[in-house]
C-alpha atoms as a PDB file:
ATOM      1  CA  UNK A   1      34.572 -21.621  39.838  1.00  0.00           C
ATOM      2  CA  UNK A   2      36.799 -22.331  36.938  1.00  0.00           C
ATOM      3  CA  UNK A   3      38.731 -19.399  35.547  1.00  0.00           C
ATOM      4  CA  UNK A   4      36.725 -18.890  32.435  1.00  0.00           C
ATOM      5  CA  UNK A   5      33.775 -18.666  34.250  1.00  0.00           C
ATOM      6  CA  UNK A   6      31.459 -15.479  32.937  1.00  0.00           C
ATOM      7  CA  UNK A   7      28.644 -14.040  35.211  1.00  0.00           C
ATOM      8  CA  UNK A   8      25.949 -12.827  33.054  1.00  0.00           C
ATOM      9  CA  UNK A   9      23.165 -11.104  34.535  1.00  0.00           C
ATOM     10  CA  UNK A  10      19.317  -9.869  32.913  1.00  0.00           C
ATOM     11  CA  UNK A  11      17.501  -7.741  34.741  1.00  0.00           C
ATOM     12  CA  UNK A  12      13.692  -8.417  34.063  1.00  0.00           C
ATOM     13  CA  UNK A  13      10.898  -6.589  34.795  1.00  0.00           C
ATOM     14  CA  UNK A  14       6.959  -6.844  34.602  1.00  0.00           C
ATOM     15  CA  UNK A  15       6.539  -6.651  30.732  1.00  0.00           C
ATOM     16  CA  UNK A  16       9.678  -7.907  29.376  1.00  0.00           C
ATOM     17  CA  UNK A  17       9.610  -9.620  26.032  1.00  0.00           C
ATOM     18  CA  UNK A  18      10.385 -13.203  26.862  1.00  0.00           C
ATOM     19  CA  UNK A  19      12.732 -13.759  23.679  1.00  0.00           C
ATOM     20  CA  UNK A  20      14.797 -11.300  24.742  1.00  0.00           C
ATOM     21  CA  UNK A  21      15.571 -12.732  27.672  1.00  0.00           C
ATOM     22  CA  UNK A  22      15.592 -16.634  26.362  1.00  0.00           C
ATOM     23  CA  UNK A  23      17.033 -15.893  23.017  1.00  0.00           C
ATOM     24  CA  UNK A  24      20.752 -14.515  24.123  1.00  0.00           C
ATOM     25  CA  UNK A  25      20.351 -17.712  27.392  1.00  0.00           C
ATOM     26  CA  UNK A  26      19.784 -20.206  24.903  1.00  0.00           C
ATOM     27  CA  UNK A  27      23.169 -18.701  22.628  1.00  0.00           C
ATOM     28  CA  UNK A  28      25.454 -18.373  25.981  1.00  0.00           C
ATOM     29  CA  UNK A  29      23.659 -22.135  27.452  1.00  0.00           C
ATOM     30  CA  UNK A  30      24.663 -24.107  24.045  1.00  0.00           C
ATOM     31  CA  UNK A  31      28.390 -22.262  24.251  1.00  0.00           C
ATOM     32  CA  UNK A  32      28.225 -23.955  27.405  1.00  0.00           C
ATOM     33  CA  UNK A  33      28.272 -27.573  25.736  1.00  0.00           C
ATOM     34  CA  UNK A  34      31.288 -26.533  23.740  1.00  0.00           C
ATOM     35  CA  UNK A  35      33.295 -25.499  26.766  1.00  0.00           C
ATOM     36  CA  UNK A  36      32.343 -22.126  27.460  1.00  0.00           C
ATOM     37  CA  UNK A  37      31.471 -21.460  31.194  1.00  0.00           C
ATOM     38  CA  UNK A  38      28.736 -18.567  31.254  1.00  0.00           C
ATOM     39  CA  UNK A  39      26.415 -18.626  34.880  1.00  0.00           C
ATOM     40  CA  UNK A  40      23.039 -16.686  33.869  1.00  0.00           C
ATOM     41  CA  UNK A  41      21.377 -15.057  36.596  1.00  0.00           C
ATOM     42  CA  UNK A  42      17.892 -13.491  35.977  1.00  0.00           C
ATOM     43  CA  UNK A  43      17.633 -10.582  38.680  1.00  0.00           C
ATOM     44  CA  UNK A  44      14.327  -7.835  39.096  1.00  0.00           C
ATOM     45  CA  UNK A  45      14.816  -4.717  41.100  1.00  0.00           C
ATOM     46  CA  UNK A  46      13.493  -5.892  44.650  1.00  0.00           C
ATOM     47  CA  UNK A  47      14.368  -9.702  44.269  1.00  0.00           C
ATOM     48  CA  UNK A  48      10.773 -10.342  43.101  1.00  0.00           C
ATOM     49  CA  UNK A  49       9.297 -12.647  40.182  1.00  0.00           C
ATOM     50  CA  UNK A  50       8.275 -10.790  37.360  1.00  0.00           C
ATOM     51  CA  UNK A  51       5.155 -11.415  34.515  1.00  0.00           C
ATOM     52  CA  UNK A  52       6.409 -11.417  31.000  1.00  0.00           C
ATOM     53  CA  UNK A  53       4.800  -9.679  28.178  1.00  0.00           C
ATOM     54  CA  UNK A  54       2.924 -12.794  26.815  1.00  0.00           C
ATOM     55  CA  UNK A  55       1.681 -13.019  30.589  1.00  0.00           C
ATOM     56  CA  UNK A  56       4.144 -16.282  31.996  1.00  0.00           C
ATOM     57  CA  UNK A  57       5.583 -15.819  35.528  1.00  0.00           C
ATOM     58  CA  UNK A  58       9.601 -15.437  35.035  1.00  0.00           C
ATOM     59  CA  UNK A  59      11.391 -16.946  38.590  1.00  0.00           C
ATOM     60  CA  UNK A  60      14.104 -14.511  39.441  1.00  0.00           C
ATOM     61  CA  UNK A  61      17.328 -15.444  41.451  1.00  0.00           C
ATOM     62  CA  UNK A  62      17.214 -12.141  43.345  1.00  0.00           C
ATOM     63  CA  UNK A  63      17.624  -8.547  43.622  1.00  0.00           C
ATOM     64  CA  UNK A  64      20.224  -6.445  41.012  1.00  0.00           C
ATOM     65  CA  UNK A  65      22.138  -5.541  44.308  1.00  0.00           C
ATOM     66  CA  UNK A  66      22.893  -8.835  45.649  1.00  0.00           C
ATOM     67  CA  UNK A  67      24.195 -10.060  42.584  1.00  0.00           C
ATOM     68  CA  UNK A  68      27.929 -10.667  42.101  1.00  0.00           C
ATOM     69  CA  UNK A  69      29.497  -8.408  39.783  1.00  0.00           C
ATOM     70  CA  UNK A  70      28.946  -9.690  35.963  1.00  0.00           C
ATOM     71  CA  UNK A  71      30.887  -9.988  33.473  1.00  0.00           C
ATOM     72  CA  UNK A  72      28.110  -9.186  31.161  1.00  0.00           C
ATOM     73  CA  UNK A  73      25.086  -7.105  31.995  1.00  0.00           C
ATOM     74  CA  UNK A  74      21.909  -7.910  29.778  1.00  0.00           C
ATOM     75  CA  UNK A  75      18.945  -5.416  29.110  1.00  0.00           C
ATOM     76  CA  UNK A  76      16.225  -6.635  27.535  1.00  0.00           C
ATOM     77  CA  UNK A  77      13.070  -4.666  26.314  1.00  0.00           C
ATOM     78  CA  UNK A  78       9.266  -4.575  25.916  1.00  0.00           C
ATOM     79  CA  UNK A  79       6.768  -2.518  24.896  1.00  0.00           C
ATOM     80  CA  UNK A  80       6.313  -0.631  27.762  1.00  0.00           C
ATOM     81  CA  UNK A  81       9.417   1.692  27.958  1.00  0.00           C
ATOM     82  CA  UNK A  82       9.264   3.192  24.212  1.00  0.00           C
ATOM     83  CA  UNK A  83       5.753   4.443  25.285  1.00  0.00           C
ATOM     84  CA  UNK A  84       6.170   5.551  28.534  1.00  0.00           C
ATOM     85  CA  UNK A  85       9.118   6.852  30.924  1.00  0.00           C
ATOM     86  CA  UNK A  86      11.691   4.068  32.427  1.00  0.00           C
ATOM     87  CA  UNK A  87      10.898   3.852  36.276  1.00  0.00           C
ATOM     88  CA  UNK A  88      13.604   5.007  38.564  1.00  0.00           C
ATOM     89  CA  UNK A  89      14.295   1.761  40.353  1.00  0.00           C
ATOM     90  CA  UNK A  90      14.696   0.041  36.887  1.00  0.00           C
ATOM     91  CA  UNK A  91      16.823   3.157  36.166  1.00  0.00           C
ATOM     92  CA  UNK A  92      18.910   3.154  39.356  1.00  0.00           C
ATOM     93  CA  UNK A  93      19.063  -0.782  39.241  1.00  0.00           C
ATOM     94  CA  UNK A  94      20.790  -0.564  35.655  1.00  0.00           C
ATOM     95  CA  UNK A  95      22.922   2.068  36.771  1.00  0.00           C
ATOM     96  CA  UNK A  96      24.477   0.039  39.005  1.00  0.00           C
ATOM     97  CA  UNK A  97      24.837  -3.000  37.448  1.00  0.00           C
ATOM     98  CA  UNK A  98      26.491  -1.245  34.886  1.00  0.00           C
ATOM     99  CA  UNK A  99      28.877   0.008  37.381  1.00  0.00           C
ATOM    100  CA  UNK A 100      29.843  -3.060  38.278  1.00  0.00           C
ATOM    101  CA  UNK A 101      30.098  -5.174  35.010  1.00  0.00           C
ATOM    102  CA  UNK A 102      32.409  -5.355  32.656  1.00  0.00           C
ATOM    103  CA  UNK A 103      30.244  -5.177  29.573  1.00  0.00           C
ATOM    104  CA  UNK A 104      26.621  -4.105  28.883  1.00  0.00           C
ATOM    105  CA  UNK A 105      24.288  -4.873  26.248  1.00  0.00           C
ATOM    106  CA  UNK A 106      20.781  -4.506  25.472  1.00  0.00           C
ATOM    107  CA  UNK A 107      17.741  -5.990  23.438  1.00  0.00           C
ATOM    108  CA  UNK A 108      15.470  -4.167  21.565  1.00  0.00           C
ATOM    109  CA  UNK A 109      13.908  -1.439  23.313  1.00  0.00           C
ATOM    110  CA  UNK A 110      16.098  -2.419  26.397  1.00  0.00           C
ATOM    111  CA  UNK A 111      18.078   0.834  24.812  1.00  0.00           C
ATOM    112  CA  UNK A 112      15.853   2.701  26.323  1.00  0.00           C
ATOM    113  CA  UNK A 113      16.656   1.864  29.723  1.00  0.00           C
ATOM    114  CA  UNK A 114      20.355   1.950  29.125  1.00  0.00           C
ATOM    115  CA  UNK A 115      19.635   5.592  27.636  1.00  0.00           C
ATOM    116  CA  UNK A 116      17.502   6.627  30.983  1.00  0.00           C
ATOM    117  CA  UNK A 117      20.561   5.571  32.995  1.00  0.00           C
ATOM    118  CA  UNK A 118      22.654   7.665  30.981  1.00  0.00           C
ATOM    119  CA  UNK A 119      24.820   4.727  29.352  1.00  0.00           C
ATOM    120  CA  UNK A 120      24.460   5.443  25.857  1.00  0.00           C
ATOM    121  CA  UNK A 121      25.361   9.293  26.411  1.00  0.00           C
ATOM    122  CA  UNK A 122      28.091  10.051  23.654  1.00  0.00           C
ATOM    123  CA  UNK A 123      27.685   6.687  22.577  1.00  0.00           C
ATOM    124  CA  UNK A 124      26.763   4.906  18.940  1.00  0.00           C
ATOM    125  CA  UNK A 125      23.741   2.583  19.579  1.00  0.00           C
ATOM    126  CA  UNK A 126      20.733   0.772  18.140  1.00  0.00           C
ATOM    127  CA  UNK A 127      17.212  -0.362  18.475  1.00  0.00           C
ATOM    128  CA  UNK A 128      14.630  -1.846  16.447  1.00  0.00           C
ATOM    129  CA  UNK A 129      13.500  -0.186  13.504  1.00  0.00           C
ATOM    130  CA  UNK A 130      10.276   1.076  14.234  1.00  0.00           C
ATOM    131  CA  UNK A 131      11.156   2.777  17.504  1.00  0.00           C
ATOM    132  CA  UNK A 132      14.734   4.263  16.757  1.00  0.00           C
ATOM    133  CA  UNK A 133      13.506   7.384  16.144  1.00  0.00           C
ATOM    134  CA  UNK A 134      11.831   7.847  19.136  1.00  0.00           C
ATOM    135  CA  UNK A 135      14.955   6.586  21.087  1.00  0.00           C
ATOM    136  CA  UNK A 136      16.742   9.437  19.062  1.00  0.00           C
ATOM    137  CA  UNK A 137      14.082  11.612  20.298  1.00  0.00           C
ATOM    138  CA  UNK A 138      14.140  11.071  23.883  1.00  0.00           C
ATOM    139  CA  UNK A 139      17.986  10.625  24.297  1.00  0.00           C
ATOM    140  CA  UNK A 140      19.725  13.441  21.959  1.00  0.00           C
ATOM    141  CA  UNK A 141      23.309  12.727  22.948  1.00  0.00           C
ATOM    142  CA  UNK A 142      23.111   8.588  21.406  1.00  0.00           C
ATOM    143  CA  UNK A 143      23.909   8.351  18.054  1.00  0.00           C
ATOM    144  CA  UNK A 144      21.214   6.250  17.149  1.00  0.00           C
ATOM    145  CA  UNK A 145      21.903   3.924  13.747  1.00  0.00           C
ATOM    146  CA  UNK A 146      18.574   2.566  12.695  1.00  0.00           C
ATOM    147  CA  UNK A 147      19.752  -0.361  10.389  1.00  0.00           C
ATOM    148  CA  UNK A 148      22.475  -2.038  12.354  1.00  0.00           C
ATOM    149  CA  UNK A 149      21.573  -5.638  13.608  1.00  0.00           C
ATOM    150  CA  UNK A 150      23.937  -4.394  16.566  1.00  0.00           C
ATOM    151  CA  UNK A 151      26.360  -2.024  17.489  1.00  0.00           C
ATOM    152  CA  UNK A 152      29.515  -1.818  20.249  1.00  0.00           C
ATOM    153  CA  UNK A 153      30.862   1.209  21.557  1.00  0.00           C
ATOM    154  CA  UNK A 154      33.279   0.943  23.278  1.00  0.00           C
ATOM    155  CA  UNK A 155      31.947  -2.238  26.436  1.00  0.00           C
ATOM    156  CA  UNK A 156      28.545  -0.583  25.656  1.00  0.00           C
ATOM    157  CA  UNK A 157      26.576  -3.378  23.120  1.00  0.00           C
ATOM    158  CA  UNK A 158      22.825  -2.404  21.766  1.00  0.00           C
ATOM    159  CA  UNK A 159      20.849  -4.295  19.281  1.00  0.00           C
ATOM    160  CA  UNK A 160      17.551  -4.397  17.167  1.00  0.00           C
ATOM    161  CA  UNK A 161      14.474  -6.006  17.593  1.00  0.00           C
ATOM    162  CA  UNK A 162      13.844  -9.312  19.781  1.00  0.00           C
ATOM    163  CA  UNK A 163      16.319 -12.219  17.677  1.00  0.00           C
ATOM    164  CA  UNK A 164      18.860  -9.425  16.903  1.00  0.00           C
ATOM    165  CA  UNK A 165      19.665  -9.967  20.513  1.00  0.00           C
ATOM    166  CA  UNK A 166      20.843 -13.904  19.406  1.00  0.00           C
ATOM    167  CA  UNK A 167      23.008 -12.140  16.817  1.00  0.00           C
ATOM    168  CA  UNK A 168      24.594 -10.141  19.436  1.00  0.00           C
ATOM    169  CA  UNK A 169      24.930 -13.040  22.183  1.00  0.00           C
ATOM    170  CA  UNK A 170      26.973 -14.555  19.415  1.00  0.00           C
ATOM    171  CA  UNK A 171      28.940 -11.837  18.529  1.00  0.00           C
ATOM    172  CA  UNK A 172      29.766 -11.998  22.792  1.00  0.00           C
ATOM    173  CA  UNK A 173      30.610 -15.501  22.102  1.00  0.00           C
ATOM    174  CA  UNK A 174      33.005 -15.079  19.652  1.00  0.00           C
ATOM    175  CA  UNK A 175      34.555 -12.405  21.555  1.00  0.00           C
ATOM    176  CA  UNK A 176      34.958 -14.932  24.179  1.00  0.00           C
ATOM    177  CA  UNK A 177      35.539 -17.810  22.840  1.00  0.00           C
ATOM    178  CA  UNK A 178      36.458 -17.133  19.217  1.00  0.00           C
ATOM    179  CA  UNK A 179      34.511 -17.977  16.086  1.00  0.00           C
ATOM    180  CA  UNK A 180      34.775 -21.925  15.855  1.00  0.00           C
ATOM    181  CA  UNK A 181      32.595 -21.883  19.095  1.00  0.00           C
ATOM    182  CA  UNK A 182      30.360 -19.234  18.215  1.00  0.00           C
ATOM    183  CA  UNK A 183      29.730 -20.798  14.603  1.00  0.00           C
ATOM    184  CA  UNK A 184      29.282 -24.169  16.394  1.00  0.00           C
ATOM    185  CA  UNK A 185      26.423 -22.505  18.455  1.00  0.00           C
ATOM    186  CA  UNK A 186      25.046 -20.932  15.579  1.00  0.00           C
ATOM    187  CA  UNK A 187      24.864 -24.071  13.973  1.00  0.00           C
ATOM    188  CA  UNK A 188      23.369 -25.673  16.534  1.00  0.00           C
ATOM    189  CA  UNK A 189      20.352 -23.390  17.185  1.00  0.00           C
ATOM    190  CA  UNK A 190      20.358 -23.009  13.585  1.00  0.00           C
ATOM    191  CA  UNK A 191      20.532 -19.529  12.887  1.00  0.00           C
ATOM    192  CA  UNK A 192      22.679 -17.437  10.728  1.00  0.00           C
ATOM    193  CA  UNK A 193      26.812 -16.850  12.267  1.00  0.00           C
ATOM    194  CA  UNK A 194      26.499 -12.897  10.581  1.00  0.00           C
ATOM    195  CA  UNK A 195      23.023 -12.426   8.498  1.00  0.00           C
ATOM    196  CA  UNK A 196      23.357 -10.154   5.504  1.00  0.00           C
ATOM    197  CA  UNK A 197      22.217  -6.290   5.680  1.00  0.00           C
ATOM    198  CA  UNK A 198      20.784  -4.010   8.095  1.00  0.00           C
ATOM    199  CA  UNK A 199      17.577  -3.891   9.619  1.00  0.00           C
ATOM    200  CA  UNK A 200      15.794  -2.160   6.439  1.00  0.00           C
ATOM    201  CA  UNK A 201      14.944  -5.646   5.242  1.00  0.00           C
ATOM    202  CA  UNK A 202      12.927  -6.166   7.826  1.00  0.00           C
ATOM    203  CA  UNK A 203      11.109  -3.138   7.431  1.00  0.00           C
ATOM    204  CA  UNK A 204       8.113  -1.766   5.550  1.00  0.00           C
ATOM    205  CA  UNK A 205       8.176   2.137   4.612  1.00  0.00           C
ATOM    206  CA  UNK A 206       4.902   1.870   3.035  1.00  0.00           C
ATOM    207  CA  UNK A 207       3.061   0.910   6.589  1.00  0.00           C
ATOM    208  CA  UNK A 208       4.424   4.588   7.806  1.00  0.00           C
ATOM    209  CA  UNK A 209       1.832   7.386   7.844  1.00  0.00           C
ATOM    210  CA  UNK A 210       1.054   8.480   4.299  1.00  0.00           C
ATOM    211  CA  UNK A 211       2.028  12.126   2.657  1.00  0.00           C
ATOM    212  CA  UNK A 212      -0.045  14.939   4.357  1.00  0.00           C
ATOM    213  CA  UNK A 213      -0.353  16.370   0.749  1.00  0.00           C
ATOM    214  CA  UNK A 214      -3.234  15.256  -1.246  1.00  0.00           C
ATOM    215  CA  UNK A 215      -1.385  15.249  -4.547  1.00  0.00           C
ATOM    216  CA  UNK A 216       1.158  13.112  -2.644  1.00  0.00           C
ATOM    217  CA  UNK A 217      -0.974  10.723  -1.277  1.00  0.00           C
ATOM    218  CA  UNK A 218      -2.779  10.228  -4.802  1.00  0.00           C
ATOM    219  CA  UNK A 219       1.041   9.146  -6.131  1.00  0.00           C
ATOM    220  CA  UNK A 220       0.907   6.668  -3.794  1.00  0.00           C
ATOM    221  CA  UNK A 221      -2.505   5.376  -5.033  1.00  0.00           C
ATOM    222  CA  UNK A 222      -1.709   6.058  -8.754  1.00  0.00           C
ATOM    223  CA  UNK A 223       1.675   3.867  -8.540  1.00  0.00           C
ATOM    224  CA  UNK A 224       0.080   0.627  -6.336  1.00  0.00           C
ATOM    225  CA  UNK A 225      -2.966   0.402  -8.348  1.00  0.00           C
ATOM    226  CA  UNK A 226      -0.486   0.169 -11.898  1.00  0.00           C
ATOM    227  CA  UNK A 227       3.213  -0.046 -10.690  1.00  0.00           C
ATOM    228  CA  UNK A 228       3.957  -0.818 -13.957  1.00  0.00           C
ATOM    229  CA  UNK A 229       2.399   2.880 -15.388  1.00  0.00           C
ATOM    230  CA  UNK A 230       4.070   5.585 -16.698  1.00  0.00           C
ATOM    231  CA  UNK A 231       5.212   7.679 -13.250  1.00  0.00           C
ATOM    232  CA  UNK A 232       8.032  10.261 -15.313  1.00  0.00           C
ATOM    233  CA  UNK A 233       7.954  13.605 -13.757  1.00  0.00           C
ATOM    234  CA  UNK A 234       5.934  15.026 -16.529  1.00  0.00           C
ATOM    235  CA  UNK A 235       3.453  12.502 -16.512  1.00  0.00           C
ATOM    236  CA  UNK A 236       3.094  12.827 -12.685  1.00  0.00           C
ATOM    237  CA  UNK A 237       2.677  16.696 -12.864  1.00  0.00           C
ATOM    238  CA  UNK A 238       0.365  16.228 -15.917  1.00  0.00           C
ATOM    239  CA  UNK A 239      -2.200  13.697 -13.817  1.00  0.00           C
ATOM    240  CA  UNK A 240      -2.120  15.921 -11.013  1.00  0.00           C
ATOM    241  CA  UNK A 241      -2.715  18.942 -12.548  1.00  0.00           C
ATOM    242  CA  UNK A 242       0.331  20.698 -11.130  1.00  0.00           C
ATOM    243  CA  UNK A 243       3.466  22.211 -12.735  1.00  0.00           C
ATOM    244  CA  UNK A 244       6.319  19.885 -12.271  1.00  0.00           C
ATOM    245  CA  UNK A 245       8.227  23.071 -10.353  1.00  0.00           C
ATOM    246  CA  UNK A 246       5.426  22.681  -7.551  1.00  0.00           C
ATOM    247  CA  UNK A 247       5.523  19.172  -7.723  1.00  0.00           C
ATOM    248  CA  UNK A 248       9.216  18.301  -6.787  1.00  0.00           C
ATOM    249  CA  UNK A 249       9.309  21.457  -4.469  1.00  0.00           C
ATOM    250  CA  UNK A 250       6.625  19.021  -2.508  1.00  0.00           C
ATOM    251  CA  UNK A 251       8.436  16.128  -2.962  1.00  0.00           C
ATOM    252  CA  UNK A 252      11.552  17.788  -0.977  1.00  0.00           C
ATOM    253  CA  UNK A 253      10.088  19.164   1.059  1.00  0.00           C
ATOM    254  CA  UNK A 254       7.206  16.681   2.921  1.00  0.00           C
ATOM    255  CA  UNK A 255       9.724  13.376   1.996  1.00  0.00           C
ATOM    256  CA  UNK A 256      12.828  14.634   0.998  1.00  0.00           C
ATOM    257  CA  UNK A 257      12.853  13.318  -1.813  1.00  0.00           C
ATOM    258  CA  UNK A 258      12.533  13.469  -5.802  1.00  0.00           C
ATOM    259  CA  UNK A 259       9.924  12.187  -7.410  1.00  0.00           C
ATOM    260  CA  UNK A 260      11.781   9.238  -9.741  1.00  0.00           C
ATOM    261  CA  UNK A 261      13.394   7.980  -6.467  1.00  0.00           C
ATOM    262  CA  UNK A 262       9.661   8.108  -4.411  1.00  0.00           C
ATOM    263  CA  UNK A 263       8.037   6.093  -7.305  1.00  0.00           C
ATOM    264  CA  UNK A 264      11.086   3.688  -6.514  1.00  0.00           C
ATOM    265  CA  UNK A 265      11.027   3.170  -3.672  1.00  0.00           C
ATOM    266  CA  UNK A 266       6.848   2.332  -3.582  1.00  0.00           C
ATOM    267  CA  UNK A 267       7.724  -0.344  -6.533  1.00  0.00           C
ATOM    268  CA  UNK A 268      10.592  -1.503  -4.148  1.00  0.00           C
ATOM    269  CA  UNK A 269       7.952  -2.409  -1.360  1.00  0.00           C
ATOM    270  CA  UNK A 270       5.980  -4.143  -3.577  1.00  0.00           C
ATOM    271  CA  UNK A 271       8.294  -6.384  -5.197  1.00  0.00           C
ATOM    272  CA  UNK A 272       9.326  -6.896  -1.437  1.00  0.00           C
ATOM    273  CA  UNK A 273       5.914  -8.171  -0.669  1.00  0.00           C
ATOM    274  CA  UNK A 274       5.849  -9.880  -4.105  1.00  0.00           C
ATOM    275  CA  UNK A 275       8.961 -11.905  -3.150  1.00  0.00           C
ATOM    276  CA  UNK A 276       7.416 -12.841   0.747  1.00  0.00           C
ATOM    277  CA  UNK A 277       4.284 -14.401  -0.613  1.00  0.00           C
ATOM    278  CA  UNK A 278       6.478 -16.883  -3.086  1.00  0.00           C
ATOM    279  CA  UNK A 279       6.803 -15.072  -6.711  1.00  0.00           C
ATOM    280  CA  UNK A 280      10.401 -15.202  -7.901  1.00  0.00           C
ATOM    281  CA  UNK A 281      12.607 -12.826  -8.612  1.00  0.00           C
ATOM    282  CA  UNK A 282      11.904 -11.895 -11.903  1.00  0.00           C
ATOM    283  CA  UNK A 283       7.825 -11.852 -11.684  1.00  0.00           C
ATOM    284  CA  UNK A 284       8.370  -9.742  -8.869  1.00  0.00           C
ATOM    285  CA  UNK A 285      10.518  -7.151 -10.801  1.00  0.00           C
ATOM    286  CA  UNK A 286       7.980  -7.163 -13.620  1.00  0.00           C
ATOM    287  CA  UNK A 287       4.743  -6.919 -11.734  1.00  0.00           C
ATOM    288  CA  UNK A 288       5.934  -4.115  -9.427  1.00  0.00           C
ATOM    289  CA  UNK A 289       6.784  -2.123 -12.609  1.00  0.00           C
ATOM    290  CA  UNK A 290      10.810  -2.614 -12.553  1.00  0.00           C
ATOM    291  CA  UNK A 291      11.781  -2.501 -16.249  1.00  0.00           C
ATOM    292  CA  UNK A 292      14.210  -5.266 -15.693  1.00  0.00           C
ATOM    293  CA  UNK A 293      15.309  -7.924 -13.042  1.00  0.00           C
ATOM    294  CA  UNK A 294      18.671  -6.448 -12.871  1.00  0.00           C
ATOM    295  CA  UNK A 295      16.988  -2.854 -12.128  1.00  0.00           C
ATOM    296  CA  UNK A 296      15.732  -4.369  -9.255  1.00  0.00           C
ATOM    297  CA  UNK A 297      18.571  -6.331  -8.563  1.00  0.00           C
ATOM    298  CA  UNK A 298      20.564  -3.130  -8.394  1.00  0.00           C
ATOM    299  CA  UNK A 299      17.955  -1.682  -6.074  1.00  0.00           C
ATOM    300  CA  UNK A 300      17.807  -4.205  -3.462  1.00  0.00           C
ATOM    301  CA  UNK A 301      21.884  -3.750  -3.194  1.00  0.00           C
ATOM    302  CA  UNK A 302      21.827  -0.066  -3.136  1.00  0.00           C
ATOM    303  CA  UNK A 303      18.892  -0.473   0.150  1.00  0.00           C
ATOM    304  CA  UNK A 304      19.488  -3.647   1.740  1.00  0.00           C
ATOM    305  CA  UNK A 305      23.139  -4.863   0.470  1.00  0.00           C
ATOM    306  CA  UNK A 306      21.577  -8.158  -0.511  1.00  0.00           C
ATOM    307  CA  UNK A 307      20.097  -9.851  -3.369  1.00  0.00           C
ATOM    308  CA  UNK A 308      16.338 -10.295  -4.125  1.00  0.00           C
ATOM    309  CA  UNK A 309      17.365 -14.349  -3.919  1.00  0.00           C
ATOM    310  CA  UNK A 310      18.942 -13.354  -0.928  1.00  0.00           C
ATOM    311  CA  UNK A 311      16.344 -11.637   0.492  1.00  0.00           C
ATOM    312  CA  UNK A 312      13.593 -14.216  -0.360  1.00  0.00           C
ATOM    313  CA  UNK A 313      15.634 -17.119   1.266  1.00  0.00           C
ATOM    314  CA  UNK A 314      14.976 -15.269   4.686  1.00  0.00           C
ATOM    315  CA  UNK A 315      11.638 -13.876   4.315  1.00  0.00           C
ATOM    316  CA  UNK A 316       9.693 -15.709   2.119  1.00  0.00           C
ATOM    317  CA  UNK A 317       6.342 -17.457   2.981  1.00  0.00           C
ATOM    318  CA  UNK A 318       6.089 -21.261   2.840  1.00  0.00           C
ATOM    319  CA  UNK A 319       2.690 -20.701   0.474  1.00  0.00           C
ATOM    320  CA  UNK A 320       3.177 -20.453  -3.167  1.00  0.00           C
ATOM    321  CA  UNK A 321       0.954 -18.182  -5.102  1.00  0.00           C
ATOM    322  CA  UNK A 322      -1.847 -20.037  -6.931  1.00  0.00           C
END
């Protein structure tokens, strides 16, 4: 093998999300065509094929223990570990690998299994948005960072949900190779080099559970029915036939928040979902109740360090509003 050659290794597993497994091949195959000389082995615990999440039969080339040491030792996730204990051969199996490589990095909920093997104790790392607390939850001595497309620590790599794990093979890249080769890849699969912002643009706070408090929940009614209404603290406390003492005591206290930033933050989602389904920029900050486009403007900075332009470019819908 030639000198630059880099083993890297995924260890699959009945239930593995199939993009996390082809997304970070295909960004360490195309390197490949610019010079790069990564060897990808797909390995399962006993040496057996595994059954992807979407159901297709993934051909392994072997056990994790028979494996040459890699250079880079891949994790991908699925939906079954957030939900349910990591099994200890998947457990033991990443263990070791880890041992033996000289980096390790994860998908998604692949975190999880990196956390059950004790590799992310002491450690910064990240997972998609909608499970991070649980990963939090279930491994107290991680630092968990919910909005970072990916984090190192150290030789120790996690990343969000599913494509975040292309973002991270290129980051690999470039540590490899440098950044000509890893923007060339990019390029070629057509995908953004660095994407603006954290995960939070990618994520919906209204689709949470809603307030336990009655008087909360009716804010949230009050202010998508009429974004554009009236939502001061008085006039809140007056509608809900509370004092406005009572009412921000609740608003600390079940959301930790105040009520001018809670109103904000509903109008912010909106305008989000404005913005996806084709509206510009300025209908959107006017129909979700904004008083200006630069209020909003300032908003989207302050939450997802891009613009609503910005923003739009990546999540928009191809089907204009009629």
């Amino acid at each position: 093998m030639r000198s630059n050659t880099h083993r890297v290794t995924i260890l699959v597993y009945d239930g593995v999300k199939l993009l996390d497994v082809a997304g970070p091949a295909e960004v360490f195959g195309e390197a490949n065509l610019l010079g790069a000389d990564y060897r990808i082995a797909l390995v399962s615990t006993t040496g057996a094929d595994v059954t992807a999440s979407i159901g297709m039969r993934i051909a392994v080339d072997g056990s994790a223990a028979t494996q040459p040491d890699p250079g880079t030792f891949l994790m991908p996730g699925g939906d079954v570990y957030p939900s349910t204990p990591v099994t200890p051969d998947l457990v033991e199996a990443a263990r070791e690998l880890a041992a033996r490589s000289g980096r390790v990095a994860s998908v998604c909920s692949g975190a999880f299994v990196l956390g059950a093997a004790g590799l992310l104790d002491g450690r910064r790392a990240t997972t998609h948005w909608k499970i991070a607390d649980r990963l939090a939850a279930r491994h107290p001595k991680t630092r968990v960072e919910p909005d970072a497309i990916y984090v190192r620590d150290g030789t120790v790599y996690t990343s969000a949900g599913v494509t975040a794990g292309i973002d991270l093979a290129l980051a690999l890249v470039e540590e490899d190779h440098g950044p000509d080769v890893s923007r060339e890849v990019a390029r070629s699969l057509v995908v953004y080099l660095q994407r603006a912002g954290g995960q939070s643009q990618f994520s919906a706070p209204l689709q949470g559970p809603p307030p336990r408090s009655p008087a909360l929940r009716k804010v949230v009614d009050l202010v998508t029915a009429d974004p554009a209404g009236d939502y001061s603290l008085a006039e809140l406390a007056t509608r809900l036939n509370v004092s406005t003492r009572h009412l921000t005591r609740l608003f600390r206290q079940e959301l930790g928040s105040t009520p001018a930033r809670y109103v904000e933050s509903i109008r912010f989602d909106i305008a989000k979902s404005l913005l996806d389904h084709g509206y510009t920029a300025t209908q959107a900050a006017s129909m979700a109740g904004f008083p200006s486009y630069e209020s909003l403007r300032r908003v989207f900075a302050r939450e997802l360090s891009i613009s609503p332009a910005a923003y739009q470019r990546r999540f928009t819908t191809a089907r204009r509003p009629e």
